[in-house]
N, C-alpha and C. Protein backbone atom coordinates (compact mmCIF):
# COMPACT_ATOMS: atom_id res chain seq x y z
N UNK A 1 0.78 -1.18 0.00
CA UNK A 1 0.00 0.00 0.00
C UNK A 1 0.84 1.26 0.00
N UNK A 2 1.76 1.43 0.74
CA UNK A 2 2.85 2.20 0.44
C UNK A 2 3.43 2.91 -1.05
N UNK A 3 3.95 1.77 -1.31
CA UNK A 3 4.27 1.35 -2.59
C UNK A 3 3.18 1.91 -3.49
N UNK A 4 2.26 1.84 -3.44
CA UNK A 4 1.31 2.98 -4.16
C UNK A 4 0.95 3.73 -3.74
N UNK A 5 0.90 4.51 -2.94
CA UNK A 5 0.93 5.81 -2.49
C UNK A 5 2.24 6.59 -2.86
N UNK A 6 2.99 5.86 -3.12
CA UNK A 6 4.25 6.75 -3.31
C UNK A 6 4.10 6.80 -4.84
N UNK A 7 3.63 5.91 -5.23
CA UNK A 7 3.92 6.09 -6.70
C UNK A 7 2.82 6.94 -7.54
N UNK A 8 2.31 7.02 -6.75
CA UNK A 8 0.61 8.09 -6.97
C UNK A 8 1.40 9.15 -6.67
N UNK A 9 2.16 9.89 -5.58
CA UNK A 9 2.65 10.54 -5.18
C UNK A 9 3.64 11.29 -6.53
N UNK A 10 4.22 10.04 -6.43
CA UNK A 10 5.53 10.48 -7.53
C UNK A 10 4.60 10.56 -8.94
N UNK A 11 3.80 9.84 -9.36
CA UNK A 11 3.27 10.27 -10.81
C UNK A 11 2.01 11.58 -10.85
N UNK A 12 1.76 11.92 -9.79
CA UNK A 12 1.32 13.39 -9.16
C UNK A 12 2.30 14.21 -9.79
N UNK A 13 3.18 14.14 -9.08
CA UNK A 13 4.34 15.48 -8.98
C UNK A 13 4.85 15.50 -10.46
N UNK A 14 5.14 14.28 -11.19
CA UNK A 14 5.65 13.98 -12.54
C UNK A 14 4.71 15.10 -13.15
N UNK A 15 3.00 14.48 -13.41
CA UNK A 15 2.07 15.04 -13.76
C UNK A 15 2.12 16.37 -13.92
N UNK A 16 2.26 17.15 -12.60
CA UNK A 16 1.86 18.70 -12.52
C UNK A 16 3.39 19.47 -13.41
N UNK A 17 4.42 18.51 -12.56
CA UNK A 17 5.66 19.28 -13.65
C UNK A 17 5.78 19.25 -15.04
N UNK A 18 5.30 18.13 -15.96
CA UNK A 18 4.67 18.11 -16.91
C UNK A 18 3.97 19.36 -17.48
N UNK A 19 3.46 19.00 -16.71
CA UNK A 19 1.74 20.03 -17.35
C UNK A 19 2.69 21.81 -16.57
N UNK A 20 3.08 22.29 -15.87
CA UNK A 20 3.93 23.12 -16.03
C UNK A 20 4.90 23.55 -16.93
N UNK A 21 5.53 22.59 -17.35
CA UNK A 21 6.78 22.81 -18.41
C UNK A 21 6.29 23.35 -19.64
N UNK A 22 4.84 21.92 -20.31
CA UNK A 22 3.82 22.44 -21.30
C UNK A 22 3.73 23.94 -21.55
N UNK A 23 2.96 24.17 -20.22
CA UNK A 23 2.77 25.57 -19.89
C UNK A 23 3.07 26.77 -20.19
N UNK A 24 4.94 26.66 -19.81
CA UNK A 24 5.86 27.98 -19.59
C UNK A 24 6.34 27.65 -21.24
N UNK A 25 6.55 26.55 -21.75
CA UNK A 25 6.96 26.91 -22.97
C UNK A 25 5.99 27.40 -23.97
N UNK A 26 4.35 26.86 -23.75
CA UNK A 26 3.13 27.38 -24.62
C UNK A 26 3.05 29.03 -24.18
N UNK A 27 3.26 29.48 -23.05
CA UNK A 27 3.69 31.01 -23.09
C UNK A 27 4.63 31.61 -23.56
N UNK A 28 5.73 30.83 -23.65
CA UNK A 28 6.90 31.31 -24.24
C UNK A 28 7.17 31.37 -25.55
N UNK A 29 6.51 30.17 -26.03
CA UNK A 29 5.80 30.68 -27.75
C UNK A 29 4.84 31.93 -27.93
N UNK A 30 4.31 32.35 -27.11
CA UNK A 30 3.14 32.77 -27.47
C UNK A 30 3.94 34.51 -27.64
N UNK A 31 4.78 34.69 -26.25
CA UNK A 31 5.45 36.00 -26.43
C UNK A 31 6.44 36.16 -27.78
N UNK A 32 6.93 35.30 -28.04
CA UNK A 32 7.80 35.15 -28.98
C UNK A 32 7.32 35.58 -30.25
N UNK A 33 6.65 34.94 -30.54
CA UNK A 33 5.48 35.13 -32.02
C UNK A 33 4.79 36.61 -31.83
N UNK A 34 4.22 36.82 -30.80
CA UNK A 34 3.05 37.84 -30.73
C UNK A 34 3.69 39.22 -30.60
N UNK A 35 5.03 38.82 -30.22
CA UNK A 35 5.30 40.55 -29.67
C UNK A 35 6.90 40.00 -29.51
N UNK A 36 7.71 41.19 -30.75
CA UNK A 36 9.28 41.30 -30.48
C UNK A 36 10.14 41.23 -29.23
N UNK A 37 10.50 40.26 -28.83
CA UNK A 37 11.59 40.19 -27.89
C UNK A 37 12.71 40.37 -28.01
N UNK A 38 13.24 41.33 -27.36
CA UNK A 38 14.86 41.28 -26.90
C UNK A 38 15.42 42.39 -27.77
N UNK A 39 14.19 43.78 -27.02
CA UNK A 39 14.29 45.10 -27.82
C UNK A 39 14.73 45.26 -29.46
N UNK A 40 14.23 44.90 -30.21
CA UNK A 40 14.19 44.44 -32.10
C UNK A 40 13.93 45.85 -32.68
N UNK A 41 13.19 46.89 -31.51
CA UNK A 41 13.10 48.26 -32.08
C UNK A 41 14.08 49.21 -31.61
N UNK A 42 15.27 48.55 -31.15
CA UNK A 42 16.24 49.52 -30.91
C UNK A 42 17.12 50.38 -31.24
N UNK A 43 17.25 48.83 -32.34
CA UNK A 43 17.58 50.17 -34.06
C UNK A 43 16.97 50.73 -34.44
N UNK A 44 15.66 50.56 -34.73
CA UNK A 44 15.10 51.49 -35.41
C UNK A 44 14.66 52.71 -34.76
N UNK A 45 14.78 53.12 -32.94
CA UNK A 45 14.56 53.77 -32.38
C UNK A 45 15.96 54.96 -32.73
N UNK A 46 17.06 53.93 -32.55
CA UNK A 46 18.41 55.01 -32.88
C UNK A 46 18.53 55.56 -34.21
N UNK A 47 17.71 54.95 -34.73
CA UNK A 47 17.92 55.53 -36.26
C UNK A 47 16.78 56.79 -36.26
N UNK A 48 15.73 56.42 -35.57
CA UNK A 48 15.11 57.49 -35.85
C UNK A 48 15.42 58.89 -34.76
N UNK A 49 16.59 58.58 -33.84
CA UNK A 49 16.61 59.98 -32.87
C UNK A 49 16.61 61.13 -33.85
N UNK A 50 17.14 61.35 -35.05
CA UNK A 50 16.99 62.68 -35.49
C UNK A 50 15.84 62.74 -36.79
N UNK A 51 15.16 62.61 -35.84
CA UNK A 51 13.47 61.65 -37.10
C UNK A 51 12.84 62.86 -37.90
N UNK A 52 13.37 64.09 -37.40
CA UNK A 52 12.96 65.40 -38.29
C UNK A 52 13.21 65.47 -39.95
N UNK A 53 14.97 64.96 -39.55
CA UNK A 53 15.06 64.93 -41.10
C UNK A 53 15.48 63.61 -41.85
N UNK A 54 14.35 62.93 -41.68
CA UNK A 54 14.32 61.81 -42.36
C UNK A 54 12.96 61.26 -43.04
N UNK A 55 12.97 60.55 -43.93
CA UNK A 55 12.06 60.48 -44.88
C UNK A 55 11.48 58.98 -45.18
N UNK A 56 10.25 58.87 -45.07
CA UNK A 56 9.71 57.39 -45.58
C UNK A 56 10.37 57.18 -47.22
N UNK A 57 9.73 55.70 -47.66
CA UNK A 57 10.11 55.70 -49.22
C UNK A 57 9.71 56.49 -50.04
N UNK A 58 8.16 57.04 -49.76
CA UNK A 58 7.37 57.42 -50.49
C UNK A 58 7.61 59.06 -50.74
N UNK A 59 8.66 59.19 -49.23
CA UNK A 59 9.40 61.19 -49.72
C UNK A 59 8.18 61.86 -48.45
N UNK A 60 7.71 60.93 -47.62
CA UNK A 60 6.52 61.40 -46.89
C UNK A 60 7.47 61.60 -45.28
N UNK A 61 7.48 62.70 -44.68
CA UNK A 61 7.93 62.86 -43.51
C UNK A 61 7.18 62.12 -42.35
N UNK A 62 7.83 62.22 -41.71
CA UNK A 62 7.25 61.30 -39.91
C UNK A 62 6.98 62.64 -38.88
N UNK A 63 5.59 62.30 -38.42
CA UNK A 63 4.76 62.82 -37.73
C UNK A 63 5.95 63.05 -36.30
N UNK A 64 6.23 61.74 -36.08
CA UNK A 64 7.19 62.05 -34.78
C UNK A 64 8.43 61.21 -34.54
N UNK A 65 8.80 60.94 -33.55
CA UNK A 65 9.83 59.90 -33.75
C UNK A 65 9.17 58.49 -33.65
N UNK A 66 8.04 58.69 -33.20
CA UNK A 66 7.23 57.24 -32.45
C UNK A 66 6.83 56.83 -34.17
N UNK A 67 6.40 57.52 -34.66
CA UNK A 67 5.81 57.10 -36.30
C UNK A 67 7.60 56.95 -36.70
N UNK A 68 8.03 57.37 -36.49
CA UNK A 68 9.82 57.02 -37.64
C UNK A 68 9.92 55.58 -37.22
N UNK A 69 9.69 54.91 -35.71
CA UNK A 69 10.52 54.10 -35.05
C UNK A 69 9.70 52.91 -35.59
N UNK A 70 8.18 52.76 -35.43
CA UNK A 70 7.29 52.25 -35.86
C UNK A 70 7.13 51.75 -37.07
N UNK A 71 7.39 52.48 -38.14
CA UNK A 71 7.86 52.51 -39.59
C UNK A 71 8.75 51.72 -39.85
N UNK A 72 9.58 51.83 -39.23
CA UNK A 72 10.96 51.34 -39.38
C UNK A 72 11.06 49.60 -38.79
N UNK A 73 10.10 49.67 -38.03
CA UNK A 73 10.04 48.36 -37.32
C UNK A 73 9.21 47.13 -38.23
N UNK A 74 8.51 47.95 -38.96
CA UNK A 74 7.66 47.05 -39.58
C UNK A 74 8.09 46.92 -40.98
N UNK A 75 9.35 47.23 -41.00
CA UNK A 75 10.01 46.84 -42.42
C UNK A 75 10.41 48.53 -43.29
N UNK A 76 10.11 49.14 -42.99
CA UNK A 76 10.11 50.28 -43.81
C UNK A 76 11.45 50.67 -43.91
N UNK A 77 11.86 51.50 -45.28
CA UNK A 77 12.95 52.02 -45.42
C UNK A 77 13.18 53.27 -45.16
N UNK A 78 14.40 53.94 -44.35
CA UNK A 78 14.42 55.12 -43.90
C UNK A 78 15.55 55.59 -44.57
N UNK A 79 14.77 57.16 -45.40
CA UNK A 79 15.78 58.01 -45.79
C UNK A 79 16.27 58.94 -45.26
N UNK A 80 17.62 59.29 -45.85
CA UNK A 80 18.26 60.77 -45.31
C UNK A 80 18.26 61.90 -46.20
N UNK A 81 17.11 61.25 -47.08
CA UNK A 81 17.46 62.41 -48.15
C UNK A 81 15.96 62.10 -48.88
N UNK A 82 14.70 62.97 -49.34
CA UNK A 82 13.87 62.83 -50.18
C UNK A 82 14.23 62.35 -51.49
N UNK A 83 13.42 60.97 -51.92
CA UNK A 83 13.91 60.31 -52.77
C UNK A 83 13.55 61.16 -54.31
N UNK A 84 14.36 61.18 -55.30
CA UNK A 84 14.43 61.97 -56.37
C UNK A 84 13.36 61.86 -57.34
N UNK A 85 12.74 62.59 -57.92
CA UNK A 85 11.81 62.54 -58.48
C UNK A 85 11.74 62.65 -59.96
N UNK A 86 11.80 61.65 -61.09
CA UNK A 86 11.92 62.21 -62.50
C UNK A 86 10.95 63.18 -63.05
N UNK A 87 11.13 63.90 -64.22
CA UNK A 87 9.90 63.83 -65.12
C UNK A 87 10.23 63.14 -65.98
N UNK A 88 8.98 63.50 -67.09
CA UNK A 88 8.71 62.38 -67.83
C UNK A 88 10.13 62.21 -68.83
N UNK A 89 10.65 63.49 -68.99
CA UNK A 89 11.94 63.46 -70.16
C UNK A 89 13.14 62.49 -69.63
N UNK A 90 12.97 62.85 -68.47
CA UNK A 90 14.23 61.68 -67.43
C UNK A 90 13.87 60.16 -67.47
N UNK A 91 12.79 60.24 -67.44
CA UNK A 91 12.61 58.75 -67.66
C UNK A 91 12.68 58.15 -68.65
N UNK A 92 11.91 58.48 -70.04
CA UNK A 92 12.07 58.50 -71.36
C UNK A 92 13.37 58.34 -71.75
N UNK A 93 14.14 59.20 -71.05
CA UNK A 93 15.66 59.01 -71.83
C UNK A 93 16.25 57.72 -70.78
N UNK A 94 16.30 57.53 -69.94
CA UNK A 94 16.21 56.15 -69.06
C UNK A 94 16.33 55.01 -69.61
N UNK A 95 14.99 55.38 -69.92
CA UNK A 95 14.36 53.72 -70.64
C UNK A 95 14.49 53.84 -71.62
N UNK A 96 15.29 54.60 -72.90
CA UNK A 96 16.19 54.18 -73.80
C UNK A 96 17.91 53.91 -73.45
N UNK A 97 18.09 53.81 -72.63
CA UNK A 97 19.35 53.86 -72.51
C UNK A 97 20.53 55.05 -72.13
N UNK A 98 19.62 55.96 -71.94
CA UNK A 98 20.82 57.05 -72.03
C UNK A 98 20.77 57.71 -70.81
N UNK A 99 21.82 58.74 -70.67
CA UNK A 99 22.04 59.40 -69.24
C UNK A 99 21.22 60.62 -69.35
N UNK A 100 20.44 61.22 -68.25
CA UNK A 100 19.69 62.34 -68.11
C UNK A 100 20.59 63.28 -67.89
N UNK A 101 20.79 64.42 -67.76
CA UNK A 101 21.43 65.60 -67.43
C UNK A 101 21.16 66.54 -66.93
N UNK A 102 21.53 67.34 -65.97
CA UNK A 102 21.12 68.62 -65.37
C UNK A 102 20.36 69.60 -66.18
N UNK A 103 19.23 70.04 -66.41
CA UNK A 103 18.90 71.03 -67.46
C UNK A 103 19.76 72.18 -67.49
N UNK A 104 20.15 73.09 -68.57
CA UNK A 104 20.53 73.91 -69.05
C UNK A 104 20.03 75.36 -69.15
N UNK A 105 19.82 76.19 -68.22
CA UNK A 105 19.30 77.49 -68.75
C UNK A 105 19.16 78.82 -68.84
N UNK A 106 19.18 78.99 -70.70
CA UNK A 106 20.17 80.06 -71.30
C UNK A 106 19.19 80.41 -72.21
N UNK A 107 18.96 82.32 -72.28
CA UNK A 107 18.78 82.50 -73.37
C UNK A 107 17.36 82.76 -73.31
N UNK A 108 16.92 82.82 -72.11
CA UNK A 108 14.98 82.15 -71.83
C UNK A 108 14.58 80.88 -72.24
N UNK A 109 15.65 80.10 -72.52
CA UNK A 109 15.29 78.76 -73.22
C UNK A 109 15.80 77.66 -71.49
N UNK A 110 15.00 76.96 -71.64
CA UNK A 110 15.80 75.30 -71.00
C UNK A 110 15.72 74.11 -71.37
N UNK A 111 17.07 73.90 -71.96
CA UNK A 111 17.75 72.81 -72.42
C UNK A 111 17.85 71.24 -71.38
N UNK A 112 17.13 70.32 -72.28
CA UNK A 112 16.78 68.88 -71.51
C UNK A 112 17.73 68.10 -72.22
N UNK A 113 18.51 67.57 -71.80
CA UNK A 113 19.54 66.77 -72.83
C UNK A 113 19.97 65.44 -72.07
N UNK A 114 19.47 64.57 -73.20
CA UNK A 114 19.81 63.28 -72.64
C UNK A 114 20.94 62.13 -73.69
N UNK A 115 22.28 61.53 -72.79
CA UNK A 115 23.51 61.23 -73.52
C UNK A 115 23.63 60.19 -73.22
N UNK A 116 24.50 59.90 -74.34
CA UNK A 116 24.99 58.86 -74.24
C UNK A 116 23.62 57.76 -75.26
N UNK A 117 22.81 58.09 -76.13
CA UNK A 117 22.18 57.27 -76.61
C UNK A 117 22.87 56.55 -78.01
N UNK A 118 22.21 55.34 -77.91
CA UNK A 118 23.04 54.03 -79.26
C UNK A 118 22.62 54.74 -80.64
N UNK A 119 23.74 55.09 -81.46
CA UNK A 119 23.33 54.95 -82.94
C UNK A 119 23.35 53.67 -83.31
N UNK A 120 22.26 53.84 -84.42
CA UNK A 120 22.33 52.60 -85.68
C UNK A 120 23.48 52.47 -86.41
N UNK A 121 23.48 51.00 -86.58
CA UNK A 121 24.65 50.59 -87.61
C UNK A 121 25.15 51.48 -88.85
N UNK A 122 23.92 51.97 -89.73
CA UNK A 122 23.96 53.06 -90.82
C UNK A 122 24.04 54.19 -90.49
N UNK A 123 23.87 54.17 -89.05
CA UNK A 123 24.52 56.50 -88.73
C UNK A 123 23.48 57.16 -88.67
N UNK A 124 22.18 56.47 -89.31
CA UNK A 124 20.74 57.29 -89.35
C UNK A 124 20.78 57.92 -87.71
N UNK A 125 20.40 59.14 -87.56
CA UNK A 125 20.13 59.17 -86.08
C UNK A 125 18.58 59.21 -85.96
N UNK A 126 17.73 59.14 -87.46
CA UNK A 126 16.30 59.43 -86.99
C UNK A 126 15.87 58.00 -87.04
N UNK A 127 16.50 56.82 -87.60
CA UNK A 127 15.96 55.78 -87.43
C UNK A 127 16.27 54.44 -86.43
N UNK A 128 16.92 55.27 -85.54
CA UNK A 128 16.85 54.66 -84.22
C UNK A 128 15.60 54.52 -83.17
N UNK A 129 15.01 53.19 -82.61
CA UNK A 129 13.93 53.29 -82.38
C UNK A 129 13.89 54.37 -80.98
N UNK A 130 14.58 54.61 -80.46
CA UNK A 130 14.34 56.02 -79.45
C UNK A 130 13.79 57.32 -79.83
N UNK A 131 14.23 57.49 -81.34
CA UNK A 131 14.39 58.78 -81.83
C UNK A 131 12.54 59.70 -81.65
N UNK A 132 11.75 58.51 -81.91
CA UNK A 132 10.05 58.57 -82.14
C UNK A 132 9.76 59.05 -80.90
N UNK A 133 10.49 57.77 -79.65
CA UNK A 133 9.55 57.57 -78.55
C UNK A 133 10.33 59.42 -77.58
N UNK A 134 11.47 59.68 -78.03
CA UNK A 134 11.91 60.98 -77.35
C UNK A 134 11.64 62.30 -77.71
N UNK A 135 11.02 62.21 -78.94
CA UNK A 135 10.57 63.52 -79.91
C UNK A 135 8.83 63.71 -79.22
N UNK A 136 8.13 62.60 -78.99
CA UNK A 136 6.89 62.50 -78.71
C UNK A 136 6.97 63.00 -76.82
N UNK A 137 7.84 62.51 -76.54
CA UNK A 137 8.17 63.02 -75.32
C UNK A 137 8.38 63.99 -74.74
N UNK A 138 9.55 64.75 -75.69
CA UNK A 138 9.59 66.30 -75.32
C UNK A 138 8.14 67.01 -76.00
N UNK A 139 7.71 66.72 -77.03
CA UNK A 139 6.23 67.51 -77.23
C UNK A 139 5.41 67.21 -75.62
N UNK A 140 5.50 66.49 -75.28
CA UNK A 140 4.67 66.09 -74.32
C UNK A 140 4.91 67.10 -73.12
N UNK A 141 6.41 66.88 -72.24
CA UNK A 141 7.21 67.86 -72.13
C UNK A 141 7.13 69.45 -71.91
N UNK A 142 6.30 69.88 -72.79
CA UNK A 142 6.42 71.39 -73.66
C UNK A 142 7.26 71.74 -74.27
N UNK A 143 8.19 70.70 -75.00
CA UNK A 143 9.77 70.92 -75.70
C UNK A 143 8.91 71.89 -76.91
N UNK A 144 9.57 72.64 -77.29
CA UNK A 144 9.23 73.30 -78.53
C UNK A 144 10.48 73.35 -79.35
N UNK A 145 11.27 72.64 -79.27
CA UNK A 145 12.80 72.35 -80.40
C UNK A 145 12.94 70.94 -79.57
N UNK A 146 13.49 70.31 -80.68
CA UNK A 146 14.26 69.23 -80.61
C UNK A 146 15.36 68.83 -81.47
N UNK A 147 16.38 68.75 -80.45
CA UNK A 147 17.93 68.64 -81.08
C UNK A 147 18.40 67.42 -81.07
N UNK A 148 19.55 66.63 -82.35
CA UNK A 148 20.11 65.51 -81.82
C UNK A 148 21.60 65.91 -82.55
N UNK A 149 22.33 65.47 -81.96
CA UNK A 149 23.78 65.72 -82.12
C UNK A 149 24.80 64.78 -81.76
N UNK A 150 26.04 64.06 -82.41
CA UNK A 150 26.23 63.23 -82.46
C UNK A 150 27.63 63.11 -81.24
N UNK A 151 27.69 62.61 -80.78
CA UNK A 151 28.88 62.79 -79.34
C UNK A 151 30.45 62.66 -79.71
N UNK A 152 31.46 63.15 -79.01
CA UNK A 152 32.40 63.31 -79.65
C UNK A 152 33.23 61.39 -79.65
N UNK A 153 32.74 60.93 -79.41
CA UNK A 153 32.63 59.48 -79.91
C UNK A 153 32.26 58.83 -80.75
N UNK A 154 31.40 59.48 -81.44
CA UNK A 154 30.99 58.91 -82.84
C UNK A 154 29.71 58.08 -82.74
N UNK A 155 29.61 57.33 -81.43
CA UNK A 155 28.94 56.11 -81.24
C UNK A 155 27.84 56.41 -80.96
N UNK A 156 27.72 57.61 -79.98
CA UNK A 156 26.30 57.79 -79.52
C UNK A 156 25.75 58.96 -79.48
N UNK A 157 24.62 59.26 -79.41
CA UNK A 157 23.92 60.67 -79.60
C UNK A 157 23.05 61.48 -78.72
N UNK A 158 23.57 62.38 -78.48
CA UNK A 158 22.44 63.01 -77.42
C UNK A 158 21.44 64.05 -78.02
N UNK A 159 20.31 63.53 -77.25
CA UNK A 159 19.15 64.04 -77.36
C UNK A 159 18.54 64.92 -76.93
N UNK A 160 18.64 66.72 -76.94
CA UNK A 160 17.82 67.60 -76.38
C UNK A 160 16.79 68.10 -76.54
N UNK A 161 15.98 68.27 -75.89
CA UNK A 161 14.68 69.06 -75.60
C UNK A 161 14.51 70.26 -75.04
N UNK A 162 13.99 71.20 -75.72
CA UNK A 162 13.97 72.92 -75.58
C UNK A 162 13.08 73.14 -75.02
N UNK A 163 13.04 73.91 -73.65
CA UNK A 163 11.73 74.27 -73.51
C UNK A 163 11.96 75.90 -73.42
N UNK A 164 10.79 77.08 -73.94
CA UNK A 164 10.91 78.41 -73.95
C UNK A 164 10.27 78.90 -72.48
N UNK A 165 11.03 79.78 -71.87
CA UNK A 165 10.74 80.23 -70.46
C UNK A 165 9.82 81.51 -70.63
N UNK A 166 9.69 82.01 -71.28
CA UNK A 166 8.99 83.20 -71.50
C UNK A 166 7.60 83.18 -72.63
């Protein structure tokens, strides 16, 4: 009789430590998953101490540091600088291949010039397929001239767009 009482005893105590252990680790999942442990917003808190001048992706400022830190925690990218904005001529010349350039402006005129674009095998510079999609562009633009001129390379051609300031 002993002998089972003790062992009732002992598979008691087994029991509850069991069902304890269960327990602390089914909580310990639960914090884990549900909520960042082991301060995960600490970077993003230090990154945001000077949260004035810093910028979401979208070029959208933060309300405070609590919105920078927050942002930042949930994946977001933080700038130090408002991200750059094309128009349409910058892109256009982009997505043919060529380099955009600082505009130019002289004369009441401003000059859009985009380099570095591929000539054709035959030298044509109007029958390169860019030539359509960048002429339609600066009209678009408000270009009122359009220039192409051949680079002191021979190879490639840049493309400007006039716009009149006055």
């Amino acid at each position: 009789m002993l002998a089972s009482r003790i062992s009732g005893r002992v598979l008691l105590a087994l029991a509850t430590a069991l069902a304890l252990t269960l327990g602390l680790l089914w909580i310990g999942q639960g914090t884990a998953l549900g909520k960042p442990a082991g301060g995960n917003n600490s970077a993003a808190a230090k990154q945001c101490a000077a949260w004035q001048g810093l910028y979401k992706e979208d070029g959208g400022a933060f309300a405070n540091r609590g919105d920078c830190t927050s942002y930042a925690a949930r994946g977001g990218s933080i700038l130090t600088e408002p991200p750059v904005t094309l128009n349409i001529w910058e892109q256009a010349c982009l997505e043919e291949g060529g380099t955009p350039e600082d505009p130019i402006i002289s004369f009441g005129s401003e000059f859009h010039r985009c380099a570095g674009l591929p000539m054709t095998s035959s030298g044509s510079l109007t029958a390169n397929g860019w030539y359509q999609h960048l002429y339609q562009v600066c009209e678009e633009f408000g270009g009122t001239g359009f220039l192409l001129v051949v680079e002191s390379s021979g190879l490639t051609v840049a493309a400007t767009c006039e716009i009149l300031e006055f």
